[in-house]
N, C-alpha and C. Protein backbone atom coordinates (compact mmCIF):
# COMPACT_ATOMS: atom_id res chain seq x y z
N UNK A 1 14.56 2.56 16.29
CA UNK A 1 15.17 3.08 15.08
C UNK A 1 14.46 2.50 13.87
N UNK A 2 14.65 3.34 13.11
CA UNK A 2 13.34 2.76 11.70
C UNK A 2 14.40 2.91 10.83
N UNK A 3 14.38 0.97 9.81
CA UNK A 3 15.14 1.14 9.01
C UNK A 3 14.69 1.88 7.51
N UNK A 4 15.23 2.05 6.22
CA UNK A 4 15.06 2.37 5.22
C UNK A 4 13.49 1.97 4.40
N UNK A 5 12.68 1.12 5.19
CA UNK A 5 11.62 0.48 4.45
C UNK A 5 10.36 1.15 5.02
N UNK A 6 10.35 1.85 5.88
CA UNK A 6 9.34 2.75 6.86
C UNK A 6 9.92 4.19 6.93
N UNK A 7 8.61 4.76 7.48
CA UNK A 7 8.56 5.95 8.01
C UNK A 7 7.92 6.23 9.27
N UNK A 8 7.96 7.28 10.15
CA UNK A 8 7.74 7.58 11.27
C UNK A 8 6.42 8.66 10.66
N UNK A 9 5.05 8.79 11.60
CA UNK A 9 3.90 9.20 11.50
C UNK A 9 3.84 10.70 12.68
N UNK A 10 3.32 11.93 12.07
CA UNK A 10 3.55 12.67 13.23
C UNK A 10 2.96 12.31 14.36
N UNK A 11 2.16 11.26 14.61
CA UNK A 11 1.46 10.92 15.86
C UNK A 11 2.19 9.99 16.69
N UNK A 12 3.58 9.54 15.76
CA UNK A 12 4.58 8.40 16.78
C UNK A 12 4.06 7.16 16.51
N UNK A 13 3.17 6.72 15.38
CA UNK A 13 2.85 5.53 14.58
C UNK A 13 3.80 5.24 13.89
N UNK A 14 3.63 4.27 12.85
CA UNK A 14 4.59 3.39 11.99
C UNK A 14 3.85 3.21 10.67
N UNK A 15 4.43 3.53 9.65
CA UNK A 15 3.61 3.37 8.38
C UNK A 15 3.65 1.91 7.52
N UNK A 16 4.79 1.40 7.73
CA UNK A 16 5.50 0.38 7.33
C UNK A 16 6.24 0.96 6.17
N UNK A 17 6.20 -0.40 5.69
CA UNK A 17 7.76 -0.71 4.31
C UNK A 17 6.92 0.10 3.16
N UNK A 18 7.28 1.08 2.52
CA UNK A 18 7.08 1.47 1.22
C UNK A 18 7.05 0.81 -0.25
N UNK A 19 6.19 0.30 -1.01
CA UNK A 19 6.32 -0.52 -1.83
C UNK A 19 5.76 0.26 -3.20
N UNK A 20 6.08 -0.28 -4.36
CA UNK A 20 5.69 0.50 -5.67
C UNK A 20 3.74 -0.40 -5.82
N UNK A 21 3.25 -0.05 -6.13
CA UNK A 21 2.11 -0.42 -7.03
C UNK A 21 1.80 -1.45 -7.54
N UNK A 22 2.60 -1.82 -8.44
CA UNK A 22 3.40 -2.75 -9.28
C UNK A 22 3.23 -4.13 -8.61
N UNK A 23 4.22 -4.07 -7.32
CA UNK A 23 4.93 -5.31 -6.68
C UNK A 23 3.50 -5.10 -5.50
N UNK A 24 3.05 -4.40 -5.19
CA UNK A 24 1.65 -4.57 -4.35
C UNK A 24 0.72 -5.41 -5.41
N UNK A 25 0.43 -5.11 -6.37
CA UNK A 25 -0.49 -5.74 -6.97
C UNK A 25 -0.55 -7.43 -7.17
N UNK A 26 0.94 -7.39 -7.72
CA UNK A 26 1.08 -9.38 -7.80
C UNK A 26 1.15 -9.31 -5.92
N UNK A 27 1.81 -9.00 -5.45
CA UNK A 27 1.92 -9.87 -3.95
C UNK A 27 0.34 -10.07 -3.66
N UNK A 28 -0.94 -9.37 -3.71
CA UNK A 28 -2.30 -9.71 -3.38
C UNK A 28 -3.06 -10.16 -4.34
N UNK A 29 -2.36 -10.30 -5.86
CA UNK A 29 -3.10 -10.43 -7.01
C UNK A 29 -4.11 -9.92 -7.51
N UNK A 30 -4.04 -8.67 -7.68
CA UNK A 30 -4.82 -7.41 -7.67
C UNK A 30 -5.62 -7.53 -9.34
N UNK A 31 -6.51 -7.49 -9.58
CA UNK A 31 -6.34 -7.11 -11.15
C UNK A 31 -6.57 -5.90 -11.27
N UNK A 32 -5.87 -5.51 -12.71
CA UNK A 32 -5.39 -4.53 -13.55
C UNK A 32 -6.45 -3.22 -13.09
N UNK A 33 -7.48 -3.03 -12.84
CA UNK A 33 -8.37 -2.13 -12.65
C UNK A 33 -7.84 -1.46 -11.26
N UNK A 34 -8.09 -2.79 -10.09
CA UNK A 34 -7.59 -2.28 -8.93
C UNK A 34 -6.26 -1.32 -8.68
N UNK A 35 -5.65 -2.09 -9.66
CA UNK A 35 -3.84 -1.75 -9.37
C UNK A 35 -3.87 -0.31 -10.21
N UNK A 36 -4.40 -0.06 -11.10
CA UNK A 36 -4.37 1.37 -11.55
C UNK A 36 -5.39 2.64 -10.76
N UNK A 37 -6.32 2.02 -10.31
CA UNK A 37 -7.15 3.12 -8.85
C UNK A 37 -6.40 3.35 -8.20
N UNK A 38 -5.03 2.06 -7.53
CA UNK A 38 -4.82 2.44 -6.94
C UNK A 38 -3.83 3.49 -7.03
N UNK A 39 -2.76 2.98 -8.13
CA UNK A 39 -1.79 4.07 -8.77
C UNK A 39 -2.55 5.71 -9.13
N UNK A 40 -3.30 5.62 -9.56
CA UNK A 40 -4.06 6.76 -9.49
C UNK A 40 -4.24 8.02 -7.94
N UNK A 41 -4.83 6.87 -7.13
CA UNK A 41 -5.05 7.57 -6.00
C UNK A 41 -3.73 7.61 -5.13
N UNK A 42 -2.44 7.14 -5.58
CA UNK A 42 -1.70 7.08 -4.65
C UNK A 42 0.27 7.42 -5.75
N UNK A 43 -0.07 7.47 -6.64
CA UNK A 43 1.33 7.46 -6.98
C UNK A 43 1.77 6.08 -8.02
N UNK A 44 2.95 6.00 -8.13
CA UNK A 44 3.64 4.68 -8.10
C UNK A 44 4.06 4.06 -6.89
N UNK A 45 4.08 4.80 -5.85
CA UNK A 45 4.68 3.70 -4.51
C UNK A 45 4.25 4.55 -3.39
N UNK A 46 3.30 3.65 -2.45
CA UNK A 46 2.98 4.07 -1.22
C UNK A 46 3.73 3.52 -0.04
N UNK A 47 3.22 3.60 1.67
CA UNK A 47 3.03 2.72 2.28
C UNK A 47 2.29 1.32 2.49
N UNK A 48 2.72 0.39 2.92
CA UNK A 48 1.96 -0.84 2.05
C UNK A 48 0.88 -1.19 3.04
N UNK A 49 1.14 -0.20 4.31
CA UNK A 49 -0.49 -0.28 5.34
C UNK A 49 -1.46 0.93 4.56
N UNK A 50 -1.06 1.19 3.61
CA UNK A 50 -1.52 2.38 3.25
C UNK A 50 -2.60 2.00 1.80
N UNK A 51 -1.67 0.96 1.00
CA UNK A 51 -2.48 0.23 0.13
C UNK A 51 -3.27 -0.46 0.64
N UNK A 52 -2.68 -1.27 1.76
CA UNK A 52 -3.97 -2.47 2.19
C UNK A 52 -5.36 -1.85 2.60
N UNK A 53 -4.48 -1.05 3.42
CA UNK A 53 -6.54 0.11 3.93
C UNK A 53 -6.78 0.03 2.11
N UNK A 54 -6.67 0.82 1.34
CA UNK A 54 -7.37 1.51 0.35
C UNK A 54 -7.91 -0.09 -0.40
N UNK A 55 -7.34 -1.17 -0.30
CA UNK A 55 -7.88 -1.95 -0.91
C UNK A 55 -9.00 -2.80 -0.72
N UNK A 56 -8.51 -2.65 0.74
CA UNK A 56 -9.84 -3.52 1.74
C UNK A 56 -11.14 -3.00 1.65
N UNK A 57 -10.72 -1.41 1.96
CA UNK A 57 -11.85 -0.60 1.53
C UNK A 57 -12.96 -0.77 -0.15
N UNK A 58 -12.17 -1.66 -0.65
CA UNK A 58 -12.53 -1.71 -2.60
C UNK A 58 -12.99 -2.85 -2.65
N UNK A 59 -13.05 -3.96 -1.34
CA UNK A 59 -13.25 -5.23 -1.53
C UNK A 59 -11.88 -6.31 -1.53
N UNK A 60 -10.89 -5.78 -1.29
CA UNK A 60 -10.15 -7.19 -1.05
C UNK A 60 -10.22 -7.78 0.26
N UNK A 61 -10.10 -9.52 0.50
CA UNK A 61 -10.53 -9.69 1.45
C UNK A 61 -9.19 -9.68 2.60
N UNK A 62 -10.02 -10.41 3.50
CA UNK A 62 -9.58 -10.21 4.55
C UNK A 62 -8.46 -11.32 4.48
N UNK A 63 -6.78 -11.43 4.79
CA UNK A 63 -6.40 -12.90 4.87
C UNK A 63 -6.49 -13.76 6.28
């Protein structure tokens, strides 16, 4: 059962917890450039496996 912070993938994956932009950016300490590409390419609030791909992809590292 998937609580309120996820979604279900049509392939029967897991997206995770949905987070705004915003609160993605301080949790990895994004600067201001990053955090608006990413808002750009994604909204105000994605999946937060969904930011991490797009960021990793931009250069953030690995933890």
């Amino acid at each position: 059962m998937l609580g309120n912070n996820g979604k279900e993938r049509p392939d029967g994956g897991f997206d995770g917890r949905t987070m705004t932009i915003e609160a993605f950016a301080r949790k990895y300490r994004l600067d201001e450039d990053e955090a608006n590409r990413l808002g750009d390419e994604f909204g105000p609030a994605a999946p937060e496996v969904d930011l991490l791909r797009a960021a990793r992809r931009n250069g953030l590292p690995e933890e």
